[in-house]
Protein backbone atom coordinates (compact mmCIF):
# COMPACT_ATOMS: atom_id res chain seq x y z
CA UNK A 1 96.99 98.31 141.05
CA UNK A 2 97.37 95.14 138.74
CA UNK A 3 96.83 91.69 138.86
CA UNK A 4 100.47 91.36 136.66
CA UNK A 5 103.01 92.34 138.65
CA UNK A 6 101.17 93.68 141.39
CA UNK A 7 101.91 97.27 142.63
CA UNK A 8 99.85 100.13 144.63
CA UNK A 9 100.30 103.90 144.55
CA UNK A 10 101.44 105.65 147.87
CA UNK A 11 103.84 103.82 150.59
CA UNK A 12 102.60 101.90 153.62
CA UNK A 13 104.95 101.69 156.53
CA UNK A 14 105.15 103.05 160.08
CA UNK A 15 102.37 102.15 162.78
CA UNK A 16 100.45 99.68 160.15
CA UNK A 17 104.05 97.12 160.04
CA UNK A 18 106.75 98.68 157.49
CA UNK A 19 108.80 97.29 154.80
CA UNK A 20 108.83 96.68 151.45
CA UNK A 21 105.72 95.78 149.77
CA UNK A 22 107.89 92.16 148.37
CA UNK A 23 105.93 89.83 145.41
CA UNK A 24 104.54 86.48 145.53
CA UNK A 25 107.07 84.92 145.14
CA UNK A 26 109.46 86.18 147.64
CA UNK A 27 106.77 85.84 150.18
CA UNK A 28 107.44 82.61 152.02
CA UNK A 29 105.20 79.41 152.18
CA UNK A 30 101.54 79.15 151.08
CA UNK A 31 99.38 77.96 153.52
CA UNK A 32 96.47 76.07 151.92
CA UNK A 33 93.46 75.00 154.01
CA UNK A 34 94.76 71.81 155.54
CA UNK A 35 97.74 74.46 157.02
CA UNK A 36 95.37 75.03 160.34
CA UNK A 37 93.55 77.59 158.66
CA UNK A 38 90.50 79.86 160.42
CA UNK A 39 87.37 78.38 161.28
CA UNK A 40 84.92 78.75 158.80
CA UNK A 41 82.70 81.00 161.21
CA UNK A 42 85.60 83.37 161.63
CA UNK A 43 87.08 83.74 157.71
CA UNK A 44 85.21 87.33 157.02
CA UNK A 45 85.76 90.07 159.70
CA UNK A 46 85.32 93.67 159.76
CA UNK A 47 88.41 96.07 160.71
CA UNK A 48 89.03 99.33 161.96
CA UNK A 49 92.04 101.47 161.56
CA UNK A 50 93.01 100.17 165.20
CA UNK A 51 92.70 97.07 164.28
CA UNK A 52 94.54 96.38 160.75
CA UNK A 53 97.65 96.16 162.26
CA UNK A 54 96.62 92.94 164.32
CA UNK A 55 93.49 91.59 162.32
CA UNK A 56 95.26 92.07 158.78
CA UNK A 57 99.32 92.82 159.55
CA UNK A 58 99.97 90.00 162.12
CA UNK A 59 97.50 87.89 161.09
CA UNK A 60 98.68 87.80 157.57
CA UNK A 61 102.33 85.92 158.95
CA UNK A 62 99.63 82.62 159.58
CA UNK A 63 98.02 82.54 157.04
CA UNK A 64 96.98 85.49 153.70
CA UNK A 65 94.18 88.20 154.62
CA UNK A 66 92.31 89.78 152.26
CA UNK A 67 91.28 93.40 152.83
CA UNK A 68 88.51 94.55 150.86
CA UNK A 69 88.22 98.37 150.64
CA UNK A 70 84.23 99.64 150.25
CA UNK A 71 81.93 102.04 150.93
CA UNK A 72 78.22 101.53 151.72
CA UNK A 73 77.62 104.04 148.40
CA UNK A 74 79.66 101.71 145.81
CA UNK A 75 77.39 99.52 143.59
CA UNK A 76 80.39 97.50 142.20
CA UNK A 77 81.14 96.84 145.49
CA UNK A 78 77.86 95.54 146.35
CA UNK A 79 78.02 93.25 142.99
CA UNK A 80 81.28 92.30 144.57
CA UNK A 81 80.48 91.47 148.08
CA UNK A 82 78.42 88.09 147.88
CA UNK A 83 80.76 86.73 145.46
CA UNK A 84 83.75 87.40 147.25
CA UNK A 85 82.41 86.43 150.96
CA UNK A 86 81.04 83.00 148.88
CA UNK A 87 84.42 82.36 147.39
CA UNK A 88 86.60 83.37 151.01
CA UNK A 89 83.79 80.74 152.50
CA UNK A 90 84.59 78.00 150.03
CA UNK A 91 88.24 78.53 150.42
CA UNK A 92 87.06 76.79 154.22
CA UNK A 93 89.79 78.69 155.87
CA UNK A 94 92.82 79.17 153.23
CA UNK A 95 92.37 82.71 153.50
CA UNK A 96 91.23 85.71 155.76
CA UNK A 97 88.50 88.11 154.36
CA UNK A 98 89.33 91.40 156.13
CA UNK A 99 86.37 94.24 155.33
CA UNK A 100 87.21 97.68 155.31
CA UNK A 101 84.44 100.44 155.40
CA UNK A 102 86.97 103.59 153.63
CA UNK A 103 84.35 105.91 154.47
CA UNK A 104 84.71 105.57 158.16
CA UNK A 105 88.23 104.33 157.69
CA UNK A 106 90.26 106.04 155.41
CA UNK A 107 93.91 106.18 156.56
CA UNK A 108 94.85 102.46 155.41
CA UNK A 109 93.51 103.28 151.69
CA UNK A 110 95.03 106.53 151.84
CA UNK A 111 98.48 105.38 152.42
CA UNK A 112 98.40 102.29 149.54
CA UNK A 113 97.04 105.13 147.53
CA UNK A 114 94.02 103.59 146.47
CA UNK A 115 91.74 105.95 144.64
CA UNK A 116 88.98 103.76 143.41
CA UNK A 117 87.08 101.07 144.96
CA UNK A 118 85.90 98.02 145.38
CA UNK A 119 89.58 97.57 146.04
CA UNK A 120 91.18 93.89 147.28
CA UNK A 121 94.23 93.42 148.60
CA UNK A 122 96.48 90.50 149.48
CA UNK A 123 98.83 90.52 152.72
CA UNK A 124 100.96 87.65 153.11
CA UNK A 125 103.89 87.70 156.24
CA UNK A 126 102.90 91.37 156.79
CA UNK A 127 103.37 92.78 153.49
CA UNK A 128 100.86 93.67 150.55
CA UNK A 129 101.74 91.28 147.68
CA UNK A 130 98.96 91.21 144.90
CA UNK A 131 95.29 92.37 144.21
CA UNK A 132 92.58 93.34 142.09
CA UNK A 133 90.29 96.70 141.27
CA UNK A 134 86.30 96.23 140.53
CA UNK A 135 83.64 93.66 140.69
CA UNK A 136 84.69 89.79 139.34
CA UNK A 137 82.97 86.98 138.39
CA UNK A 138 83.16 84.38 141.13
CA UNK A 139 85.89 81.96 138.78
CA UNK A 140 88.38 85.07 138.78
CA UNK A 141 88.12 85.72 142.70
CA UNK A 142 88.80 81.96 143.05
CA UNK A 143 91.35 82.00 140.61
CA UNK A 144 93.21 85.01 142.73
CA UNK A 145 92.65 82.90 145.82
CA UNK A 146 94.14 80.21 144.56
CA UNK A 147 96.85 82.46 143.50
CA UNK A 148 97.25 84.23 146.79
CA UNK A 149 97.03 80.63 148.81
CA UNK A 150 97.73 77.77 146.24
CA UNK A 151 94.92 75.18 144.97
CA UNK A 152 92.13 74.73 147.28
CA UNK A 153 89.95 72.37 145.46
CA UNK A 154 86.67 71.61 145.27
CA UNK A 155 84.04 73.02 148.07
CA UNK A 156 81.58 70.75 148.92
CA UNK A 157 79.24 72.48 146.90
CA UNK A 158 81.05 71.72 143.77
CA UNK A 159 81.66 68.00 144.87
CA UNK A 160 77.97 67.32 145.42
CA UNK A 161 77.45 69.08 141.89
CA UNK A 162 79.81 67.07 140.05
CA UNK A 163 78.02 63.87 141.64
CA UNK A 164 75.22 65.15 140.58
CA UNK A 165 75.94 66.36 136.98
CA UNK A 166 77.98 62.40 136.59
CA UNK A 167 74.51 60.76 138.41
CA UNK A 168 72.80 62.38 135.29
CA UNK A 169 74.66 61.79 132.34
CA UNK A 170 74.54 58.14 133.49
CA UNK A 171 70.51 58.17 133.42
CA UNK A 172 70.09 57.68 137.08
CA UNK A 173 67.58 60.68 136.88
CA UNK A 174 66.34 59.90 140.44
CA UNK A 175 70.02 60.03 142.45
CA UNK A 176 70.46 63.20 140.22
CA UNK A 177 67.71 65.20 141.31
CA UNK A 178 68.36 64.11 144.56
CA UNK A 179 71.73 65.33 144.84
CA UNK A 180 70.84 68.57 143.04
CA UNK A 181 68.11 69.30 146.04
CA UNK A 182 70.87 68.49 148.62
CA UNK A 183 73.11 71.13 146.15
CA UNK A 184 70.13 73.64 146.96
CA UNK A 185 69.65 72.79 150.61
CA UNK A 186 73.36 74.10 150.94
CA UNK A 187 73.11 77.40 148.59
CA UNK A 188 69.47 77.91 147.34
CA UNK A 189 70.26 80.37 144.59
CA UNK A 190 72.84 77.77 143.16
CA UNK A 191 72.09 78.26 139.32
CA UNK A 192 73.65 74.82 138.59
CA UNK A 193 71.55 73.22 140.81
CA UNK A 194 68.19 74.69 139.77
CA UNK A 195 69.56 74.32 135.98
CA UNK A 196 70.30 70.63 136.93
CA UNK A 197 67.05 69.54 138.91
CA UNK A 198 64.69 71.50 136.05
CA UNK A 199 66.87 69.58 133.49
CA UNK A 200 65.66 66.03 135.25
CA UNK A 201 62.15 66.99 135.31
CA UNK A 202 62.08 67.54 131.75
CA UNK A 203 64.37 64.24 131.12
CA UNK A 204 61.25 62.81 133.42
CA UNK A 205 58.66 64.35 131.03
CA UNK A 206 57.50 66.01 134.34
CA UNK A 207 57.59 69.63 132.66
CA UNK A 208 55.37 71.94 134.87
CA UNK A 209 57.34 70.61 138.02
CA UNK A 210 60.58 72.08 135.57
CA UNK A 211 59.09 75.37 134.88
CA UNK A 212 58.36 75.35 138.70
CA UNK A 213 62.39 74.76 139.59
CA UNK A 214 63.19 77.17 136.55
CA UNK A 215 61.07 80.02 138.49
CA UNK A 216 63.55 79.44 141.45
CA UNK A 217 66.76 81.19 139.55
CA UNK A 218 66.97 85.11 140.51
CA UNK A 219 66.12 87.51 138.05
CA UNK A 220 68.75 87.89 135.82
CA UNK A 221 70.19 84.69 135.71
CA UNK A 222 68.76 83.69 132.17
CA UNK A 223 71.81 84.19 130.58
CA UNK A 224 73.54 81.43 132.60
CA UNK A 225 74.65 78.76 131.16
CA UNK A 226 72.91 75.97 133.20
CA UNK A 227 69.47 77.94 133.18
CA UNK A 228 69.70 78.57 129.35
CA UNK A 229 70.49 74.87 128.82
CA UNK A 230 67.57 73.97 131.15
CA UNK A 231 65.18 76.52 129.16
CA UNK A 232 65.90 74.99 125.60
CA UNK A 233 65.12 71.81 127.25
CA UNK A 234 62.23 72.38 128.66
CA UNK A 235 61.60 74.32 125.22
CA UNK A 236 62.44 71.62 122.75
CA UNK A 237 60.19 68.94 125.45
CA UNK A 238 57.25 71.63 124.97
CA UNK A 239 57.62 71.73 121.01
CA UNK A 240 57.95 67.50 121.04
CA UNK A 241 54.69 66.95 123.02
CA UNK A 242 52.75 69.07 120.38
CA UNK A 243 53.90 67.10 117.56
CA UNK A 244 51.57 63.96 117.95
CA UNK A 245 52.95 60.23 116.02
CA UNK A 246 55.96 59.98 114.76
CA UNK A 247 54.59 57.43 112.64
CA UNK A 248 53.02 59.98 110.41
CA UNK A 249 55.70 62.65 110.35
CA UNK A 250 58.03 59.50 108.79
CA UNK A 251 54.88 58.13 106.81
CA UNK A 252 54.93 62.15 104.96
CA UNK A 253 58.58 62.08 104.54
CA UNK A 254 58.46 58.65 102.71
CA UNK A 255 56.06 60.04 100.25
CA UNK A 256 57.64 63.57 99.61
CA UNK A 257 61.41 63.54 100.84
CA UNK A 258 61.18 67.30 100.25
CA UNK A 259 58.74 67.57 103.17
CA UNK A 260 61.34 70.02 104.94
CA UNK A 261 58.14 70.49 107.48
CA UNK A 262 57.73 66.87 108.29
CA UNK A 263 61.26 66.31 108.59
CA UNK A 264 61.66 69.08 110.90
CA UNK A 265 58.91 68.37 113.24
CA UNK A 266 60.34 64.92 113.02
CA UNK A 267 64.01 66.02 113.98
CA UNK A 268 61.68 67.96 117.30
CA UNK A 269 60.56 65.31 118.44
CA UNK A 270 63.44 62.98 118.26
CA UNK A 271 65.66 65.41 119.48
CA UNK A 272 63.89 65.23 123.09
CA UNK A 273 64.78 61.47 123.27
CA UNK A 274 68.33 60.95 124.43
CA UNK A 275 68.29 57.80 122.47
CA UNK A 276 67.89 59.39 119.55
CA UNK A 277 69.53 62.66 119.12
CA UNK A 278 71.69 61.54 116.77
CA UNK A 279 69.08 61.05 114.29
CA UNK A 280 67.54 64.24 114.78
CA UNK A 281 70.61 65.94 113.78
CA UNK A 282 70.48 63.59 110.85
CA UNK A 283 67.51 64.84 109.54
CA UNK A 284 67.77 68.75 110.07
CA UNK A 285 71.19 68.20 108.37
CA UNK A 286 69.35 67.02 105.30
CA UNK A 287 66.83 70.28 105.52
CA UNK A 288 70.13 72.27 105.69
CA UNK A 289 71.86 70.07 102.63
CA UNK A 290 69.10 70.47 100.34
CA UNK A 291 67.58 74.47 101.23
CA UNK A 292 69.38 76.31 103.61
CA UNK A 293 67.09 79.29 103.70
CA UNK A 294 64.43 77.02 104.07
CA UNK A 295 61.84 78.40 107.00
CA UNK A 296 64.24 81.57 107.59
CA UNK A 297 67.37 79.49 108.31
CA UNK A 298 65.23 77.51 110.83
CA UNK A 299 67.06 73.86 110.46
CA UNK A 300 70.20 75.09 111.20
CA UNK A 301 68.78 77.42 114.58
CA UNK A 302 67.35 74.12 115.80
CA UNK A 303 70.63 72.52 115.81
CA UNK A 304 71.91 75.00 117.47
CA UNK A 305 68.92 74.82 119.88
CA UNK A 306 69.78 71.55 120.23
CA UNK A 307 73.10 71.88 121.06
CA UNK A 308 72.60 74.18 124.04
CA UNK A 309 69.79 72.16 125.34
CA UNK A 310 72.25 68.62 125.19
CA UNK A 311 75.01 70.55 126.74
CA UNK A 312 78.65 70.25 125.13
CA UNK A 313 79.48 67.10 126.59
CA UNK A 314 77.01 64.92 125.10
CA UNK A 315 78.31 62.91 121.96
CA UNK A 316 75.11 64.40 119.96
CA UNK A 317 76.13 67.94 120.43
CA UNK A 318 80.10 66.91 119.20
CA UNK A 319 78.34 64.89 116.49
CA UNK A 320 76.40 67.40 115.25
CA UNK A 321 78.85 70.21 115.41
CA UNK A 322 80.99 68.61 113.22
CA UNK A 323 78.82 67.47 110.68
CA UNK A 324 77.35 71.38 110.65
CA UNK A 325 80.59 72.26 110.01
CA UNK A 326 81.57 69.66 107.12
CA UNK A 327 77.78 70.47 105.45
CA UNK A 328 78.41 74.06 105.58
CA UNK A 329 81.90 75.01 104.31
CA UNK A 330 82.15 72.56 102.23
């Protein structure tokens, strides 16, 4: 099986519908989810042997079924599971999750001669036309979705996110964390939501109630973008507060410009401020210019601390990257 050029081993024909297995492209129309798709309550469905032939073969010439082919022993199928039944639930109807328990079932997979699982499968007007082998991230089942039943847009997950990630970046801290609790009313384990709402509470100075949303995220989500962001945040606030008057840190590096120290605890704390960010890569740029070794390479991982904690969309983060770059390999 193959994602390019799609293909499966063995034939499929008699009582399950016949034919050619055809491509994408020869399939006939797409029908996306304002084409009178399912009702979200009835997208995911188990089948039986007696049943494919209705619940996936006929019911593939309305609209494309997915069949996923498990067993209860497969752990890539249980890393697969959530993700696809999220992504078949966002779709809000462009597609049919059909669920397909091999181990009590085994004549379907037999004849596509599917040998390893977790095994997907596309039917569209009857026939098989594309699929994919082993657990995905959720962006590549949507992609094949997408694929399988043309653009689907935005769930209303994602719509409320984007409001809230725009109601941030615009300062309005309060209509941002709002949004981002509605985001986690909807799906509570939403990393982008609970990398969002901690990332207002530190923007708020609030800081224990951000280690308390931070504590939310499932084990093994600290590698995610959103809660890594949110954790050199709420890092960087933690270092600032320690720091004391800024006054003094500039007072020191007016005496003794080569107070790499100073000027480091200085960049800290200004790097917390969104009004100032710029400066703070400013001055860690100078530690960098003048002794790059200087505290174990330590100016240039705070940039880079920085960076993640800003996010790649802020101006400071595009700022500083390219004067890292120009400082250097020069």
């Amino acid at each position: 099986m193959s994602n390019d050029g799609f293909s499966v081993g063995g034939s499929f024909g008699g009582s399950f519908g016949g034919g050619g297995y055809g491509t994408p492209a020869a399939s006939g129309g797409v029908a996306g989810p304002a084409g009178g798709g399912a009702p979200a309550a009835d997208v995911i469905r188990d089948v039986t042997t007696q049943t494919f032939m209705a619940d996936v073969i006929e019911a593939s010439r309305k609209q494309p079924v997915l069949v996923d082919f498990w067993a209860p022993w497969c752990g890539p199928c249980k890393q697969l599971t959530p993700v696809l039944e999220k992504a078949v639930r966002d779709a809000r109807g462009a597609v049919i999750l059909a669920k397909m328990n091999i181990d009590d079932h085994p004549e379907v997979a037999g004849q596509l001669g599917i040998q390893s699982i977790p095994a997907v499968i596309a039917f569209k007007n009857g026939q098989p036309v594309d699929g994919f082998m082993g657990a995905q991230q959720e962006s590549q089942v949507k992609a094949f979705i997408e694929r399988i039943a043309g653009p689907i847009g935005p769930s209303d997950l994602e719509q409320v996110l984007a409001q809230a990630d725009a109601a941030r970046e615009a300062g309005d801290l309060a209509q941002a964390a709002q949004l981002y609790a509605g985001a986690l009313q909807m799906e509570p384990e939403s990393l982008a939501a609970i990398g969002g709402l901690a990332q207002c509470y530190v923007a708020a100075e609030a800081l224990d109630k951000a280690r308390e949303v931070l504590a939310m995220a499932p084990e093994g989500a600290a590698s995610d973008p959103a809660i890594s962001a949110a954790r050199a945040a709420l890092d960087l606030a933690d270092q600032a507060s320690s720091l004391g008057d800024l006054a003094c840190l500039e007072a020191r590096i007016a005496e003794n410009p080569s107070d790499h120290q100073a000027r480091f605890d200085l960049a800290v704390a200004l790097g917390s401020s969104a009004a100032r960010r710029q400066e703070a890569v400013d001055q860690l740029l100078e530690i960098v210019r003048h002794d790059r070794e200087w505290n174990e390479d330590g100016a240039r991982k705070q940039l880079l601390q920085f960076f993640e904690a800003w996010g790649h969309k802020d101006p400071a983060t595009a700022y500083g990257r390219r004067r890292l770059s120009a400082v250097l390999f020069r």
